[in-house]
PDB file of N, CA and C in Angstrom:
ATOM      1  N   UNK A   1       0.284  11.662   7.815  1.00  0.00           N
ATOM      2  CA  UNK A   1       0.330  11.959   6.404  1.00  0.00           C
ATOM      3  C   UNK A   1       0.366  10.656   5.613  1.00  0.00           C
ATOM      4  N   UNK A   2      -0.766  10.600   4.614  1.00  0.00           N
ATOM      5  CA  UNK A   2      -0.699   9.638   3.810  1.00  0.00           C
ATOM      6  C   UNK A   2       0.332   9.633   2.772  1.00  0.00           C
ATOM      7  N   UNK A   3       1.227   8.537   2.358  1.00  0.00           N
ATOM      8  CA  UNK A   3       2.529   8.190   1.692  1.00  0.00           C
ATOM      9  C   UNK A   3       1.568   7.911  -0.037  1.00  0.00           C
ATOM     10  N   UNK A   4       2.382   7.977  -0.909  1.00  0.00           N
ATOM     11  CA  UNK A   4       1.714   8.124  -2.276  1.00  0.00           C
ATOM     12  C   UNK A   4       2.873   6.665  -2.555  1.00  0.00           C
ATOM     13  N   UNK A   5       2.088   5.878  -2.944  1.00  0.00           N
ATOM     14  CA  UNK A   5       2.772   4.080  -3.040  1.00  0.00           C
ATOM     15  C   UNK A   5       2.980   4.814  -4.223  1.00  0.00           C
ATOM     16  N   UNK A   6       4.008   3.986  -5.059  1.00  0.00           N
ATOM     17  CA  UNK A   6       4.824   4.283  -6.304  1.00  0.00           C
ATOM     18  C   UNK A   6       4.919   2.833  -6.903  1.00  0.00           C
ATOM     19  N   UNK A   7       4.763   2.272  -8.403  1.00  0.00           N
ATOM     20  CA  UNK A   7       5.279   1.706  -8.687  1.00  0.00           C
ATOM     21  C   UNK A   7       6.200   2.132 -10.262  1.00  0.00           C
ATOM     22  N   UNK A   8       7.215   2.032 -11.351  1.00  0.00           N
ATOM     23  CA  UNK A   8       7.932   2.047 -11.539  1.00  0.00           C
ATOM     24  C   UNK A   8       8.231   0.818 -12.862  1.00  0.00           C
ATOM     25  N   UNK A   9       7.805   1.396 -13.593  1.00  0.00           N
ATOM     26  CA  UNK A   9       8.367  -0.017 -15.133  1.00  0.00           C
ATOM     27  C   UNK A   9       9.269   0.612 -15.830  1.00  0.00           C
ATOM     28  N   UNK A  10      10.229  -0.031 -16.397  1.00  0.00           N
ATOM     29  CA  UNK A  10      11.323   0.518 -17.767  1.00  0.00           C
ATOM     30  C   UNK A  10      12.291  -0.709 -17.319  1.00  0.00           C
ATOM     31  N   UNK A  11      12.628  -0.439 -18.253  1.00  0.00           N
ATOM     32  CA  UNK A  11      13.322  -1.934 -19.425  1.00  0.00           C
ATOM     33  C   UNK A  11      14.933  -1.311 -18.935  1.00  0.00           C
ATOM     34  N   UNK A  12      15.097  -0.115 -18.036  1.00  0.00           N
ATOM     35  CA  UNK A  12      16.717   0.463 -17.833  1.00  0.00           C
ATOM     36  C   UNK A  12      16.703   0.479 -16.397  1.00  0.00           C
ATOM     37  N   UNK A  13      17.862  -0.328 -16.229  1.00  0.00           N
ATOM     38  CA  UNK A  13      17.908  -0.299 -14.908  1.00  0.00           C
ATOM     39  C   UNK A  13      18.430   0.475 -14.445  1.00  0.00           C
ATOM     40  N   UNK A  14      19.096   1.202 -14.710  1.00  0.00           N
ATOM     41  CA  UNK A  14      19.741   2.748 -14.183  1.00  0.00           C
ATOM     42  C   UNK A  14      18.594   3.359 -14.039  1.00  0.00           C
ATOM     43  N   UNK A  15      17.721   3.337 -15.059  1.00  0.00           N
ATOM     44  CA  UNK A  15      16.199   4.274 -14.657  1.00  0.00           C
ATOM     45  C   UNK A  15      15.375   4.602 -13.660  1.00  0.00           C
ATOM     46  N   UNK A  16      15.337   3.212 -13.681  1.00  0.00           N
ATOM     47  CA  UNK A  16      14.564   2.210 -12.614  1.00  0.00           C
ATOM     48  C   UNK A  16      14.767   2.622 -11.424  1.00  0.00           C
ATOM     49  N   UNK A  17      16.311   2.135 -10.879  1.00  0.00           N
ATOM     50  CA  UNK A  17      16.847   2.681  -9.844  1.00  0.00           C
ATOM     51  C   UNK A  17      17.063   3.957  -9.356  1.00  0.00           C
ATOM     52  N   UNK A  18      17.660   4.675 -10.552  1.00  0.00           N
ATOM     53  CA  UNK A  18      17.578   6.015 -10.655  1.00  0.00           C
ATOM     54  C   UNK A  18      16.310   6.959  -9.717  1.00  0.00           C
ATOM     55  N   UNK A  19      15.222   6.501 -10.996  1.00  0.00           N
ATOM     56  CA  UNK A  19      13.922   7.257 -10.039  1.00  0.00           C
ATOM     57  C   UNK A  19      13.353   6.728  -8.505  1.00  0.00           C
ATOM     58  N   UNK A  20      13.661   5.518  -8.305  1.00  0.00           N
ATOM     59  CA  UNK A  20      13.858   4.841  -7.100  1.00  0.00           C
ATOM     60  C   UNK A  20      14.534   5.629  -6.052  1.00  0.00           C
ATOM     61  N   UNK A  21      15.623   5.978  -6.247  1.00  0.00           N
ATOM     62  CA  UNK A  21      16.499   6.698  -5.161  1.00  0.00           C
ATOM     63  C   UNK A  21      15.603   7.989  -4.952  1.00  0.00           C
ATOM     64  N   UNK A  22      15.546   8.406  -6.252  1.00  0.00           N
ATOM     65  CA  UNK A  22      15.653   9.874  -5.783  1.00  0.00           C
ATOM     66  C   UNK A  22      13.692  10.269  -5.064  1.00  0.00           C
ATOM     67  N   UNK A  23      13.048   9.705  -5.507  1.00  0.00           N
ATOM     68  CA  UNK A  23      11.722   9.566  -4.903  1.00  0.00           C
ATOM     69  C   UNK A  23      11.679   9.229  -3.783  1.00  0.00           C
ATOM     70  N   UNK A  24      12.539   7.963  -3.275  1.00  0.00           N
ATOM     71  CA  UNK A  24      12.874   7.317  -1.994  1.00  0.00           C
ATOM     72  C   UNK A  24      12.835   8.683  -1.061  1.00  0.00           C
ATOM     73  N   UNK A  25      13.738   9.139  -1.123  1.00  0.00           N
ATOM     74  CA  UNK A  25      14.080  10.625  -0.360  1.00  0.00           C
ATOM     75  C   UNK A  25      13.216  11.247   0.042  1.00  0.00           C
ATOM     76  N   UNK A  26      12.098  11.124  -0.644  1.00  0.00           N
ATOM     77  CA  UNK A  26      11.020  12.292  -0.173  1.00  0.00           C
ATOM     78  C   UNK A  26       9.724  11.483   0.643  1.00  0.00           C
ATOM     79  N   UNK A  27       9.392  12.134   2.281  1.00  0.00           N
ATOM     80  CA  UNK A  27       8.757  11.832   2.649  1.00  0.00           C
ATOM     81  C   UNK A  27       7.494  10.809   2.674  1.00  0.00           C
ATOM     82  N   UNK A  28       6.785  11.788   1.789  1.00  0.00           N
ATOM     83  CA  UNK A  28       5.340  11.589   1.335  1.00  0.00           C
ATOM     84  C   UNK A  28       5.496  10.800   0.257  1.00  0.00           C
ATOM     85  N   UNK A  29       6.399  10.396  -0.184  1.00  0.00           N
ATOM     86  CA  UNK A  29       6.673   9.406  -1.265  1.00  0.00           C
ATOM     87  C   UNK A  29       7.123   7.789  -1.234  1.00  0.00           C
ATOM     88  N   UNK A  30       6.564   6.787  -1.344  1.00  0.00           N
ATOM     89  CA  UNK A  30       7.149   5.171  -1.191  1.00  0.00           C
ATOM     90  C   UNK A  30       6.776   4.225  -2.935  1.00  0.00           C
ATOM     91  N   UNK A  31       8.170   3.892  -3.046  1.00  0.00           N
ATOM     92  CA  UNK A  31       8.470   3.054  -3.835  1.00  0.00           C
ATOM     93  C   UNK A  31       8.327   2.052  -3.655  1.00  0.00           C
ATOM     94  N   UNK A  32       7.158   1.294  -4.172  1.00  0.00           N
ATOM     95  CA  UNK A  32       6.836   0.030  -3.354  1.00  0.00           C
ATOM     96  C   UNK A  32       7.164  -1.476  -4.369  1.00  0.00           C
ATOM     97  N   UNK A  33       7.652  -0.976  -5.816  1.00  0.00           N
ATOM     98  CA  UNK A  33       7.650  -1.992  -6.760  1.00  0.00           C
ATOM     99  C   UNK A  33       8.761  -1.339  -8.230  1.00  0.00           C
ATOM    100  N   UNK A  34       9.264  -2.314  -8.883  1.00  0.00           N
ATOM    101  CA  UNK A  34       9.641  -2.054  -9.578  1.00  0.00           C
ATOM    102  C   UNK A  34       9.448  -3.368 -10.535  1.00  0.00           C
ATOM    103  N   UNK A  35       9.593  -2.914 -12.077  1.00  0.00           N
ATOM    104  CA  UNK A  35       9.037  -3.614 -13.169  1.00  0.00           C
ATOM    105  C   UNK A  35       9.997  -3.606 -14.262  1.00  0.00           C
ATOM    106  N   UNK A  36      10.476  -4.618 -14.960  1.00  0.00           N
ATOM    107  CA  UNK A  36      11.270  -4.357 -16.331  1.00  0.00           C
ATOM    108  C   UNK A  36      10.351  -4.550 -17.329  1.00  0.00           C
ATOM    109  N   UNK A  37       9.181  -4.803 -17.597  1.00  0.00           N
ATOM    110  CA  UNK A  37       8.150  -4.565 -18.807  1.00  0.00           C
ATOM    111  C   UNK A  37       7.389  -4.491 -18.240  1.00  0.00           C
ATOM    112  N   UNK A  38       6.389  -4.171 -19.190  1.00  0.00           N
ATOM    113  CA  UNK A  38       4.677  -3.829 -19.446  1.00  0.00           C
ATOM    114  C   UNK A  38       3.717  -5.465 -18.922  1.00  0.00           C
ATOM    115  N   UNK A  39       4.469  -6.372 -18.981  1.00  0.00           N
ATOM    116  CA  UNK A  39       3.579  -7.779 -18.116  1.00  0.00           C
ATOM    117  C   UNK A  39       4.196  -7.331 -16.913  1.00  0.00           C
ATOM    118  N   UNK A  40       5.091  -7.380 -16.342  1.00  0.00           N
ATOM    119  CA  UNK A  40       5.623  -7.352 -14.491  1.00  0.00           C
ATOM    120  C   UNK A  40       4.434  -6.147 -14.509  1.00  0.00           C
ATOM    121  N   UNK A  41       4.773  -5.033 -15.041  1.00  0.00           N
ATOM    122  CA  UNK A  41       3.735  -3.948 -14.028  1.00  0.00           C
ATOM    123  C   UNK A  41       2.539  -3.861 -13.488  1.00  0.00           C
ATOM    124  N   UNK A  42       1.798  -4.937 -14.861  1.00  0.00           N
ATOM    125  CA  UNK A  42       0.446  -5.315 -14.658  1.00  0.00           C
ATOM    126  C   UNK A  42       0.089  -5.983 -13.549  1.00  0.00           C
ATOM    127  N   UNK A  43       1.200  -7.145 -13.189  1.00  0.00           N
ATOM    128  CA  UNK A  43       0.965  -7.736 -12.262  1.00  0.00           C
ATOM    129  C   UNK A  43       1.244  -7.156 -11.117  1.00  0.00           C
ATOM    130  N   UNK A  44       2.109  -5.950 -10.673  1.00  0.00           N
ATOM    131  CA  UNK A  44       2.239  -5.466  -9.457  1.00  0.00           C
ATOM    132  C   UNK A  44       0.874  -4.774  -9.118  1.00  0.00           C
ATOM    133  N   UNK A  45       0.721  -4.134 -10.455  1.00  0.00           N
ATOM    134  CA  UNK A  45      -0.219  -3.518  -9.904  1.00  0.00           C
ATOM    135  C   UNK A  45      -1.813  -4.295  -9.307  1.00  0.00           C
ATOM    136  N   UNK A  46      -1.824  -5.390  -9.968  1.00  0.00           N
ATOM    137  CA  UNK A  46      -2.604  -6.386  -9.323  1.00  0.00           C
ATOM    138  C   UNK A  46      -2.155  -6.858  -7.830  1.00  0.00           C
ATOM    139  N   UNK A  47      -1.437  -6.665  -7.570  1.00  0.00           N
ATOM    140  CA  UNK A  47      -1.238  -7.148  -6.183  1.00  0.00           C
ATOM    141  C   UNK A  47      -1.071  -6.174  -5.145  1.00  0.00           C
ATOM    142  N   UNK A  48       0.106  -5.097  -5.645  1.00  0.00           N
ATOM    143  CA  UNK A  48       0.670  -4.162  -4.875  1.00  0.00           C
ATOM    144  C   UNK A  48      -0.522  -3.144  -4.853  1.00  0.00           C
ATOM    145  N   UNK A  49      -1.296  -2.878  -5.441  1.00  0.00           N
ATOM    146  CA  UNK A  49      -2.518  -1.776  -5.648  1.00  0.00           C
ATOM    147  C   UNK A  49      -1.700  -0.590  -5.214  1.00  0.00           C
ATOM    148  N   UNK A  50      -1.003   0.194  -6.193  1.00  0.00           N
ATOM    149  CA  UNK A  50      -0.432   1.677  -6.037  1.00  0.00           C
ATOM    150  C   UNK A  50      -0.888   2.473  -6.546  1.00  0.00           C
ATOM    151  N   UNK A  51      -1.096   4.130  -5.903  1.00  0.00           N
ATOM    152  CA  UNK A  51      -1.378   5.229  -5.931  1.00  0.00           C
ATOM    153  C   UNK A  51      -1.309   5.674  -7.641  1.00  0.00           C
ATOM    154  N   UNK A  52      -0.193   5.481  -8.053  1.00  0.00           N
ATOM    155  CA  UNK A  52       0.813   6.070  -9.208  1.00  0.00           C
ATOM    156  C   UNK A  52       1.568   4.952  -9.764  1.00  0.00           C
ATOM    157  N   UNK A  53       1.628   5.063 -11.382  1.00  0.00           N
ATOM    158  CA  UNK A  53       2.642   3.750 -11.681  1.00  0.00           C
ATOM    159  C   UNK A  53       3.453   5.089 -12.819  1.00  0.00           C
ATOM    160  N   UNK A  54       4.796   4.904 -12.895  1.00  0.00           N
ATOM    161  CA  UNK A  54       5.345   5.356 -13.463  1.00  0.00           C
ATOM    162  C   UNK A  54       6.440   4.909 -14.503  1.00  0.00           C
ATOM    163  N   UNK A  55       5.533   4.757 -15.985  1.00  0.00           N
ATOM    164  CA  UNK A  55       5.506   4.081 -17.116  1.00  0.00           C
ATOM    165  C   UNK A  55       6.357   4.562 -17.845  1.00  0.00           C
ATOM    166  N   UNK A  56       6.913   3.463 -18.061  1.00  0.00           N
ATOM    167  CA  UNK A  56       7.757   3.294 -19.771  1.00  0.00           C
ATOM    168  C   UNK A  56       7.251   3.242 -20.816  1.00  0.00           C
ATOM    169  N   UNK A  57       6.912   4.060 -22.198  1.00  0.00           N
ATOM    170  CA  UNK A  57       6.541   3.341 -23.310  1.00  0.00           C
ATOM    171  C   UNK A  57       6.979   2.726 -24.008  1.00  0.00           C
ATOM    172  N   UNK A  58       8.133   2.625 -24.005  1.00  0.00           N
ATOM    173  CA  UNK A  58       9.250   0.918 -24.814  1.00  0.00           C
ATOM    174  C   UNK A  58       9.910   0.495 -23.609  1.00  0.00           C
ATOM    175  N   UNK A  59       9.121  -1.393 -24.092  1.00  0.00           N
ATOM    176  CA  UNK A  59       9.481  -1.837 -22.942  1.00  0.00           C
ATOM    177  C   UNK A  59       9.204  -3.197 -23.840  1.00  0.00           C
ATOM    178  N   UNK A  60      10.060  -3.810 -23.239  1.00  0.00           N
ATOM    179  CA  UNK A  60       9.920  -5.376 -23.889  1.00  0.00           C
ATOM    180  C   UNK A  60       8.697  -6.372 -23.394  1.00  0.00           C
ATOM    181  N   UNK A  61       8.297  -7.429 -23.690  1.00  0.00           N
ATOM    182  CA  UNK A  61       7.203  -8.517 -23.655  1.00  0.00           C
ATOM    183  C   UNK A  61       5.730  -7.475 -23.778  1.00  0.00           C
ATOM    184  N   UNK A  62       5.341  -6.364 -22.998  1.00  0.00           N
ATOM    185  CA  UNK A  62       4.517  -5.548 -23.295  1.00  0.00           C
ATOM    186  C   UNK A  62       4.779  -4.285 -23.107  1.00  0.00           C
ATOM    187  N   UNK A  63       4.572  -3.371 -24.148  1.00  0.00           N
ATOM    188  CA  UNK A  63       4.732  -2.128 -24.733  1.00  0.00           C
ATOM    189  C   UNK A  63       4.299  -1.114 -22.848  1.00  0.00           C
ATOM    190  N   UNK A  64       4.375   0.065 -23.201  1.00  0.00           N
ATOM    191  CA  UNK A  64       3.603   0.847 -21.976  1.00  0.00           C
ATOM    192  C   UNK A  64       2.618   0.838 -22.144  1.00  0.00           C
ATOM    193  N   UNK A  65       2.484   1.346 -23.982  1.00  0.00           N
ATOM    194  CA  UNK A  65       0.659   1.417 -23.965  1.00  0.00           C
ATOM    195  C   UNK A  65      -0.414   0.582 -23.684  1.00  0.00           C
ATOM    196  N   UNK A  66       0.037  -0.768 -24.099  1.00  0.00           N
ATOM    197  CA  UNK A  66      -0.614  -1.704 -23.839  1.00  0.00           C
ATOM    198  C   UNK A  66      -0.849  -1.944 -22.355  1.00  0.00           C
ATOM    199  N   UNK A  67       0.404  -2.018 -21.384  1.00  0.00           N
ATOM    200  CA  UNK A  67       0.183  -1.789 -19.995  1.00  0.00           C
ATOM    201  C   UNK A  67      -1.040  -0.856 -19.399  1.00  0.00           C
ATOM    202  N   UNK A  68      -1.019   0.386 -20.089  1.00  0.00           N
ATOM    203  CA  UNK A  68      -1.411   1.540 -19.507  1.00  0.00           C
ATOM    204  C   UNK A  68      -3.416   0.667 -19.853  1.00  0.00           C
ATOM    205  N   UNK A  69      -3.203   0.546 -21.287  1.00  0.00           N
ATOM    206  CA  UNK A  69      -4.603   0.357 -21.225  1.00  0.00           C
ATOM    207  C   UNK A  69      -5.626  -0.864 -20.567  1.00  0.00           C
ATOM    208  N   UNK A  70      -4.776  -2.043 -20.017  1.00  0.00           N
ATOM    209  CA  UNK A  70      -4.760  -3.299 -18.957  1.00  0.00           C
ATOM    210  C   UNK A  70      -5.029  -2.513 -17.602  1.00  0.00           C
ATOM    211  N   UNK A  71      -4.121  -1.702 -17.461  1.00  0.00           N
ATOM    212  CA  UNK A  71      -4.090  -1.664 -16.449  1.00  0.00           C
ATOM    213  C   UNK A  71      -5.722  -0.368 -15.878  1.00  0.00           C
ATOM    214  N   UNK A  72      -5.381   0.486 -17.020  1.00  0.00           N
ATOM    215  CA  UNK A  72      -6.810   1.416 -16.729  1.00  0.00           C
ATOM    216  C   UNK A  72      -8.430   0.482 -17.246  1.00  0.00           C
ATOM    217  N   UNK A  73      -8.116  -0.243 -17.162  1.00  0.00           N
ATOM    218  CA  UNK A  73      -9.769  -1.176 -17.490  1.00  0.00           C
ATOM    219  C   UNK A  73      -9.771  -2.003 -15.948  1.00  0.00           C
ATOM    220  N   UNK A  74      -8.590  -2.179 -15.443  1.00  0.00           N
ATOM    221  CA  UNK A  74      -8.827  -2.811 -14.322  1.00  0.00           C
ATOM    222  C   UNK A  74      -8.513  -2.461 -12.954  1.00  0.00           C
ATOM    223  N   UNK A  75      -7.999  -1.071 -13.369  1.00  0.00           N
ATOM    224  CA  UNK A  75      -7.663  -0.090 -11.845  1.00  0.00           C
ATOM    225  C   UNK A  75      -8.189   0.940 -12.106  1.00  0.00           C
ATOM    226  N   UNK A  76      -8.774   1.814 -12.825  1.00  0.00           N
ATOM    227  CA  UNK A  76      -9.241   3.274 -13.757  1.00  0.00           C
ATOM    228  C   UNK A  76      -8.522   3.968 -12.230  1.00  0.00           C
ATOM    229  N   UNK A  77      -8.856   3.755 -11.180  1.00  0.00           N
ATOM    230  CA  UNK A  77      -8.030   5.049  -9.938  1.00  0.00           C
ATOM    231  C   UNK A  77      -7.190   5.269 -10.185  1.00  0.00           C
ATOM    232  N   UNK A  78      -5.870   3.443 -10.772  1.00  0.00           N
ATOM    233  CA  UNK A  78      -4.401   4.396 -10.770  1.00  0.00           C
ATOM    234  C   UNK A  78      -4.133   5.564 -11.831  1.00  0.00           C
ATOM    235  N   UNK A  79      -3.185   6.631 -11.107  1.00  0.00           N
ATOM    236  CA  UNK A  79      -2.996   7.353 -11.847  1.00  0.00           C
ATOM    237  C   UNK A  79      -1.262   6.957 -12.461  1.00  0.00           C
ATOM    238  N   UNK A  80      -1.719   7.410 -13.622  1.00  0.00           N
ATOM    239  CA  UNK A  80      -0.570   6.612 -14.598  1.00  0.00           C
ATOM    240  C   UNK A  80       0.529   8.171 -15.161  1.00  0.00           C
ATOM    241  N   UNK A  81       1.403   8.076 -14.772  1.00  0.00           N
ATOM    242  CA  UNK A  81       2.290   9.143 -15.750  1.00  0.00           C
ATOM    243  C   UNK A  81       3.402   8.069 -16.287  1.00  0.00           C
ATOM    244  N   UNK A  82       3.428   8.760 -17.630  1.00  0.00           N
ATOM    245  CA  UNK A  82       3.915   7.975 -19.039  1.00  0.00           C
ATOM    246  C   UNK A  82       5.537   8.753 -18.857  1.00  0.00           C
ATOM    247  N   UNK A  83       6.417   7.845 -19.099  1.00  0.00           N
ATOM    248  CA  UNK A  83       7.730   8.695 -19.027  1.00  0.00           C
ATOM    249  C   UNK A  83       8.310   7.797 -20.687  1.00  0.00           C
ATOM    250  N   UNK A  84       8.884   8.801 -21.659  1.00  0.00           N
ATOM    251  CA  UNK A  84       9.667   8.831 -22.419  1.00  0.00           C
ATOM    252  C   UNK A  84      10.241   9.539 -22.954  1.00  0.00           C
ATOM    253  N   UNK A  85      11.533   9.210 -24.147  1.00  0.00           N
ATOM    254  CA  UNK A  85      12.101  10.133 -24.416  1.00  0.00           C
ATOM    255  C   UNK A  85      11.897  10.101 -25.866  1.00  0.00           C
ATOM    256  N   UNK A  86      10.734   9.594 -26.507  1.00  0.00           N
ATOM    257  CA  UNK A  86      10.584   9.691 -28.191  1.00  0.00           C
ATOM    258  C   UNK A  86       9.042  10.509 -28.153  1.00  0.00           C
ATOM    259  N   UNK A  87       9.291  11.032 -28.830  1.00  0.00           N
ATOM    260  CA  UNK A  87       8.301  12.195 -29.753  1.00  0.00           C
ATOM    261  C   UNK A  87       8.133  11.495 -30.577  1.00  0.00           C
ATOM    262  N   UNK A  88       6.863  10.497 -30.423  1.00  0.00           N
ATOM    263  CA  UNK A  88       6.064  10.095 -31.609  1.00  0.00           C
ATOM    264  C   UNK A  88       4.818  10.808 -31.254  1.00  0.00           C
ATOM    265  N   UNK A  89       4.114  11.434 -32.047  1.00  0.00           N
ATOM    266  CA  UNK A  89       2.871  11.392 -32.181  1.00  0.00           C
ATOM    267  C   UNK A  89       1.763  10.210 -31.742  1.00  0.00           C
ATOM    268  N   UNK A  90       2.167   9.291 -32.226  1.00  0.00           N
ATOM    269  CA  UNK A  90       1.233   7.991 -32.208  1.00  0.00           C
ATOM    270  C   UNK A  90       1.024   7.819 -30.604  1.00  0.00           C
ATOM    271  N   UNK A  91       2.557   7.515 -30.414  1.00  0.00           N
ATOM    272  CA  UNK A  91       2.423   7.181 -28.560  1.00  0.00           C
ATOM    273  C   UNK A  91       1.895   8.545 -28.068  1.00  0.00           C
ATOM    274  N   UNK A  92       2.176   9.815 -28.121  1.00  0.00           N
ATOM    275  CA  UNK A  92       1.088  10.489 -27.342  1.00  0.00           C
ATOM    276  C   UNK A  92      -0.295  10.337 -27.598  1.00  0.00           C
ATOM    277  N   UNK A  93      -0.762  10.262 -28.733  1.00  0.00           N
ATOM    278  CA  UNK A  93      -2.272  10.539 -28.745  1.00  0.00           C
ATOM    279  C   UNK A  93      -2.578   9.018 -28.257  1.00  0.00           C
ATOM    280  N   UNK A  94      -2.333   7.773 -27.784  1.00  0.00           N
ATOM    281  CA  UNK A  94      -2.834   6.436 -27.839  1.00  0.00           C
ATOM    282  C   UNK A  94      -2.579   7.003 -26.334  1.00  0.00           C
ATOM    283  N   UNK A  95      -1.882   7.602 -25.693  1.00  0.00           N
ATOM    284  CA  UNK A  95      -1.145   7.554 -24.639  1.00  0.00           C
ATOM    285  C   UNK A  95      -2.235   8.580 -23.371  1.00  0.00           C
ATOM    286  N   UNK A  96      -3.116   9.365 -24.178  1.00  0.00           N
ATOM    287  CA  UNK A  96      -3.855  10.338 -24.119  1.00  0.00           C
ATOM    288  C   UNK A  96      -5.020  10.027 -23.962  1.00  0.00           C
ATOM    289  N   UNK A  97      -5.460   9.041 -25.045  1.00  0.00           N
ATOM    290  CA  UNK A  97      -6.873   8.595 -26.091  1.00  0.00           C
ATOM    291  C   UNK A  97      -6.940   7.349 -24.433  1.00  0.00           C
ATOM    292  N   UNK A  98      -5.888   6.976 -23.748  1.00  0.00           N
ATOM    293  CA  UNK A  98      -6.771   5.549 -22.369  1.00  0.00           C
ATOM    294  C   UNK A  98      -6.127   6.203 -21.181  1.00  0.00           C
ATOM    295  N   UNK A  99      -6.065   7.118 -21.377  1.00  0.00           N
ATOM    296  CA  UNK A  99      -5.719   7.778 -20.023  1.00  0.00           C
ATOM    297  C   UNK A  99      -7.108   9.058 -19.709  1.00  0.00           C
ATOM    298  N   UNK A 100      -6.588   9.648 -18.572  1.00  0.00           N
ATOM    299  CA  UNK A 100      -7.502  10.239 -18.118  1.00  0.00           C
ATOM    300  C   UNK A 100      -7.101  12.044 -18.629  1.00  0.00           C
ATOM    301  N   UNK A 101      -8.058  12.683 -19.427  1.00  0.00           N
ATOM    302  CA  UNK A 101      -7.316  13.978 -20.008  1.00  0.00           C
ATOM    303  C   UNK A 101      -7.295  14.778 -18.622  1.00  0.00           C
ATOM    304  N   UNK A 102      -8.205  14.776 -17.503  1.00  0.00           N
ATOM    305  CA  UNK A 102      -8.117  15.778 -16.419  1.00  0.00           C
ATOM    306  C   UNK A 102      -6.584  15.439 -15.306  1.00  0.00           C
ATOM    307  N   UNK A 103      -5.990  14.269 -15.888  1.00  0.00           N
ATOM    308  CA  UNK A 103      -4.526  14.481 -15.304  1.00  0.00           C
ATOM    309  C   UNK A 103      -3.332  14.847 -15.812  1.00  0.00           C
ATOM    310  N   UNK A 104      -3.767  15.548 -17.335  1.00  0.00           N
ATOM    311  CA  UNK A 104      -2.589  16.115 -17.875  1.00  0.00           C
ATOM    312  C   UNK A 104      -1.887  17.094 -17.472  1.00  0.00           C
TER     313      UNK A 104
END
């Protein structure tokens, strides 16, 4: 069984770790990186090449969105899920508008 690599950005380290553990746990699942902004992720994902990155949209030195859209011009495979807890409008539709709509 193929393992689904994980990587992991937010600016909270309880978060961070948080989703770390509890993903850890599951089989088919590997946490292979973790990120405190939107520049670290870019670069993991340049190196680490993971399945899934699982994004912050406030995040210090670079935003998520900005991540998300770096990173989909230069990986378009990874699949990106956006994790926050603000209801802006803006960040969903920007969030929407460089992502892929058939993985909503």
């Amino acid at each position: 069984m193929k393992r689904i690599s994980i990587v992991i950005a937010d600016d909270q380290m309880l978060t961070r770790e948080g989703l770390r553990t509890i993903l850890d746990l599951e089989d088919d699942l590997e946490v292979i990186g973790v990120a405190r902004n939107g520049e670290e992720v870019c670069d993991m994902v340049e190196t680490l090449r993971p399945d899934l990155v699982l994004l912050d949209i406030r995040m210090p030195i670079m935003d998520g969105i900005s991540a998300l859209k770096r990173i989909k011009q230069s990986h378009p495979d990874v699949f990106i899920l956006i994790l926050t807890t603000f209801i802006e409008t803006d960040y969903i539709v920007e969030g929407l508008a460089n992502g892929r709509a058939d993985t909503c």
